[in-house]
N, C-alpha and C. Protein backbone atom coordinates (compact mmCIF):
# COMPACT_ATOMS: atom_id res chain seq x y z
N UNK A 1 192.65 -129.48 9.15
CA UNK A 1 192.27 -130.66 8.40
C UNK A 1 193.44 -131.25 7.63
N UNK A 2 194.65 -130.23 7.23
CA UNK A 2 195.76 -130.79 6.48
C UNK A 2 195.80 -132.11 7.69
N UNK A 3 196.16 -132.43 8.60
CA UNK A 3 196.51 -133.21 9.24
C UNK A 3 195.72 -134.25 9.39
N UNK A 4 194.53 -134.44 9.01
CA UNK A 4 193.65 -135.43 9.20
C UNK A 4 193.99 -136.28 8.29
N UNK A 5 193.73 -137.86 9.13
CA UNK A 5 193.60 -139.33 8.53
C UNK A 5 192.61 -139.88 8.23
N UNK A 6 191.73 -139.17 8.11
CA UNK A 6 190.34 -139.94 7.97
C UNK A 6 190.05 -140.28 7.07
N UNK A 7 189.80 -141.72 7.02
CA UNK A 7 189.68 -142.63 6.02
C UNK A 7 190.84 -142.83 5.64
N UNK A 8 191.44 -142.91 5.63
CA UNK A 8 192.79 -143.78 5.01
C UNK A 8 193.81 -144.56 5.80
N UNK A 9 192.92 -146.00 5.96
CA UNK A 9 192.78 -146.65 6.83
C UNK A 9 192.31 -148.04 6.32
N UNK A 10 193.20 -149.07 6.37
CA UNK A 10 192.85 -150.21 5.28
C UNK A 10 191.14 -150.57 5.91
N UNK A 11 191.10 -150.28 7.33
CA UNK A 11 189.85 -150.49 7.64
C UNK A 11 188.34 -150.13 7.00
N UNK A 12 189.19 -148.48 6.91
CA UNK A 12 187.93 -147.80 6.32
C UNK A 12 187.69 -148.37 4.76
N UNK A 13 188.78 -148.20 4.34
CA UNK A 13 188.71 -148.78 2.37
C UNK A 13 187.57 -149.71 2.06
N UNK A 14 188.18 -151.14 3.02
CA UNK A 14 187.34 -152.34 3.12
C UNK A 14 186.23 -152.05 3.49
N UNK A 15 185.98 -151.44 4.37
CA UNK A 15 184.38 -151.68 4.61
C UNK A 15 183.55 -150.46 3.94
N UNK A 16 184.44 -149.37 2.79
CA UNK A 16 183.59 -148.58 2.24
C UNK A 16 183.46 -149.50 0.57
N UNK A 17 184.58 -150.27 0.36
CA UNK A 17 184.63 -151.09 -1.05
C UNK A 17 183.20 -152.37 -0.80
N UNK A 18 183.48 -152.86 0.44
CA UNK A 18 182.27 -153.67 0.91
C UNK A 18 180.86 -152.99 0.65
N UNK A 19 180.73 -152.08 1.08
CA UNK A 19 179.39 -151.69 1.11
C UNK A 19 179.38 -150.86 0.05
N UNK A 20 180.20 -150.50 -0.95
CA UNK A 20 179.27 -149.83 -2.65
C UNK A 20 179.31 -150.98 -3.32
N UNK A 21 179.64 -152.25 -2.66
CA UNK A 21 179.23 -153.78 -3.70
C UNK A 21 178.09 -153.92 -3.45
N UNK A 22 177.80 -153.83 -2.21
CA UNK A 22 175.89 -154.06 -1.87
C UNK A 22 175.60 -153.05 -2.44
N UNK A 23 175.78 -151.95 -2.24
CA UNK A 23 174.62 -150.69 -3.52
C UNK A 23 174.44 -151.43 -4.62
N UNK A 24 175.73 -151.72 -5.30
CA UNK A 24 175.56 -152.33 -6.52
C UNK A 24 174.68 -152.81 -6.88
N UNK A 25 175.09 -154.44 -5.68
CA UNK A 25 174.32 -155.31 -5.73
C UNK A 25 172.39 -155.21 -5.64
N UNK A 26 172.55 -154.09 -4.18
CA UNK A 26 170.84 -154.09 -4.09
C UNK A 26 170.57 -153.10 -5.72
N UNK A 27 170.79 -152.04 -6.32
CA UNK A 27 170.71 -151.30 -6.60
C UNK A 27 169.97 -151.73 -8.29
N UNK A 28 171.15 -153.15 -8.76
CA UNK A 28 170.54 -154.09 -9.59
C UNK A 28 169.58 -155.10 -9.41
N UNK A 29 169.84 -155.35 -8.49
CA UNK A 29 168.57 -156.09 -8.30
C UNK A 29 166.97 -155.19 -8.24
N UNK A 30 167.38 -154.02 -7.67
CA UNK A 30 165.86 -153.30 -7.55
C UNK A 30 165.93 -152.67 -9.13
N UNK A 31 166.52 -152.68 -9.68
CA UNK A 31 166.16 -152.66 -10.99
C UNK A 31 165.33 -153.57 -11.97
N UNK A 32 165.71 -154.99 -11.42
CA UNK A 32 165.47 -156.24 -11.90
C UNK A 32 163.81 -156.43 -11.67
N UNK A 33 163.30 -155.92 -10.32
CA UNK A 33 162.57 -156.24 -9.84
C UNK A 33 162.65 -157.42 -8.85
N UNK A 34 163.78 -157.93 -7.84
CA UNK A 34 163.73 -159.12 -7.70
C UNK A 34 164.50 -158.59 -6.05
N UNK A 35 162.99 -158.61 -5.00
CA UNK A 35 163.57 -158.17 -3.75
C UNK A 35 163.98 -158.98 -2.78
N UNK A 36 164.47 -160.21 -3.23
CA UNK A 36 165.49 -160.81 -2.37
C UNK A 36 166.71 -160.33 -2.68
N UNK A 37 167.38 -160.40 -4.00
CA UNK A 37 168.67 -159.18 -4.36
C UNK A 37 168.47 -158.61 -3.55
N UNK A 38 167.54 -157.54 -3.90
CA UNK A 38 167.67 -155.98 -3.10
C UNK A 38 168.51 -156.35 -1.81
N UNK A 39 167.53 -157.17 -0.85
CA UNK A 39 167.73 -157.56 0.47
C UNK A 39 169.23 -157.99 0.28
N UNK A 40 169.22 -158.74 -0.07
CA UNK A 40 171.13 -159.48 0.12
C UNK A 40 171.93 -158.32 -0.28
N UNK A 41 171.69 -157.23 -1.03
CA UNK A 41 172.76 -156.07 -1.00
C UNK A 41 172.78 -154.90 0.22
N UNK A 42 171.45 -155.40 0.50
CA UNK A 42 171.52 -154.26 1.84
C UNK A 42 172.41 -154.95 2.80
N UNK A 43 172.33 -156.27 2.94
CA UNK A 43 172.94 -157.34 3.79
C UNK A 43 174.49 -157.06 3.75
N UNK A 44 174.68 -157.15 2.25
CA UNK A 44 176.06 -156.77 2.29
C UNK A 44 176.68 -155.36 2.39
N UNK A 45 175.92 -154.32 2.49
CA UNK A 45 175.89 -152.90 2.87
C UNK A 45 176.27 -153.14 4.15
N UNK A 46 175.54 -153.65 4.96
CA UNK A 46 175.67 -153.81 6.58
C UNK A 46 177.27 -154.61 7.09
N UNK A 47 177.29 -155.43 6.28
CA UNK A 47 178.51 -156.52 6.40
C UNK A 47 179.22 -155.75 6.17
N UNK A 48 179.51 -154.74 5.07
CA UNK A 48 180.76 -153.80 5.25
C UNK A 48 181.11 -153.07 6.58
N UNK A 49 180.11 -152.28 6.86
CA UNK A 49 180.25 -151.80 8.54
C UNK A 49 180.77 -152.94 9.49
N UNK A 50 180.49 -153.83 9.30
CA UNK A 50 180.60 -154.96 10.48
C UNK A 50 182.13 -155.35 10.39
N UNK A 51 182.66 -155.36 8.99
CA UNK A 51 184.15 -155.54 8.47
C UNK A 51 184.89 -154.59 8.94
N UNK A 52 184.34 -153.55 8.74
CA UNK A 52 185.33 -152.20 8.79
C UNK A 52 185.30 -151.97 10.52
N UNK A 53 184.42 -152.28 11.25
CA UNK A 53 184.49 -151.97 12.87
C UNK A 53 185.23 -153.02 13.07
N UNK A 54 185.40 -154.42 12.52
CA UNK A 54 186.47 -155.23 13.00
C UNK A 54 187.32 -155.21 13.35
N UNK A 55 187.69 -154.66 12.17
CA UNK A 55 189.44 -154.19 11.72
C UNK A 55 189.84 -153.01 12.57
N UNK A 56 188.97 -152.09 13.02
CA UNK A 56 189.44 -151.05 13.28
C UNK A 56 189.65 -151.44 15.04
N UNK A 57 188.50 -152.28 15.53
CA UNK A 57 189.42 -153.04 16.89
C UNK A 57 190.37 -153.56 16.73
N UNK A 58 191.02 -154.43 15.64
CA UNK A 58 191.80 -155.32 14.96
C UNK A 58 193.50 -153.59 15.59
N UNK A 59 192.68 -153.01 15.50
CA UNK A 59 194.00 -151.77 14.94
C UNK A 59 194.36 -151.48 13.90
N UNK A 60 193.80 -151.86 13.15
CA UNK A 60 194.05 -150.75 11.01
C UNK A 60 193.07 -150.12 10.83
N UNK A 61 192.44 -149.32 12.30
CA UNK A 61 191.80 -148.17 11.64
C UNK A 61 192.25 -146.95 12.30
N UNK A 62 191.45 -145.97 12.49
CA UNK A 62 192.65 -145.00 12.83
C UNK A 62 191.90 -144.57 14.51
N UNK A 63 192.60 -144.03 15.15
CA UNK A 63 192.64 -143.95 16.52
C UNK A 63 191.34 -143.08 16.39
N UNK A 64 190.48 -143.05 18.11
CA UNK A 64 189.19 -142.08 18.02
C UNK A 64 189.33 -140.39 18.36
N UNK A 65 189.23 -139.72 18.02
CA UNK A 65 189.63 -138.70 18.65
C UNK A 65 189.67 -137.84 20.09
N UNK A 66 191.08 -137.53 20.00
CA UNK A 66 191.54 -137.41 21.33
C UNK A 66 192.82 -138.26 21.87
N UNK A 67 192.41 -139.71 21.21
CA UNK A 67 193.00 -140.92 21.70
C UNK A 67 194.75 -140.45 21.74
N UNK A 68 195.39 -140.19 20.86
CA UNK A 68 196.59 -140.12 21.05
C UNK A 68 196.75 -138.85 21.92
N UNK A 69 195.93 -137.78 22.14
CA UNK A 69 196.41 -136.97 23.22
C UNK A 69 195.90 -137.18 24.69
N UNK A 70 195.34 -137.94 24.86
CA UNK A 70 195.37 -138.98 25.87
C UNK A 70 195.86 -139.63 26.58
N UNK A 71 196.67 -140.75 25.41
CA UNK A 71 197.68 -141.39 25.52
C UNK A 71 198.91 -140.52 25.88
N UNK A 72 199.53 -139.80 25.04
CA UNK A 72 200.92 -138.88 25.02
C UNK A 72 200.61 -138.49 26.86
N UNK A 73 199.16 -138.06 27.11
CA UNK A 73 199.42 -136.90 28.63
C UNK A 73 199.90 -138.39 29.56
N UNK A 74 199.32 -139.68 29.16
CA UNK A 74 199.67 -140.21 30.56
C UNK A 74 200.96 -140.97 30.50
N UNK A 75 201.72 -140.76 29.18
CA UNK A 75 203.16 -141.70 29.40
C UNK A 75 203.73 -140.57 29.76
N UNK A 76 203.55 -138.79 29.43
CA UNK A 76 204.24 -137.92 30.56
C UNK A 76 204.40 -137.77 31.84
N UNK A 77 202.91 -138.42 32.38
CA UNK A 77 202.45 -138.40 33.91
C UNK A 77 203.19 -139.76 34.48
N UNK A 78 202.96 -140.70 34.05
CA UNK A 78 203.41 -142.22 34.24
C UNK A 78 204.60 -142.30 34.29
């Protein structure tokens, strides 16, 4: 695990900073009593995932596993 990147990954940041704004957000609002809030923070809960898978096609997230030993066997073979 010393070697692991997980999460630290502008991808991951963003779409984990994205989605504890919707907790927030739903989290006050269901306090409030007022379940359209709620709804628009779950919304933006979801929108974080949707950000963070962007980016990580984008390439600022971190490779899937395996991927670079994958890669490395076929520029040896190639």
């Amino acid at each position: 695990m010393a070697n692991s990147h997980h999460g630290h990954t502008p991808a991951a940041w963003t779409g984990v900073i994205i989605a504890f704004i919707g907790f927030c957000v739903a989290s006050a609002f269901i306090v409030m009593a007022k379940p359209v809030g709620f709804w628009a923070g779950i919304v933006i809960i979801f929108l974080g995932a949707i950000v963070g898978g962007i980016m990580r096609l984008m390439g600022l997230g971190a490779e899937p596993k395996g991927a670079a030993k994958a890669q490395a066997k076929a520029q040896t073979q190639g």
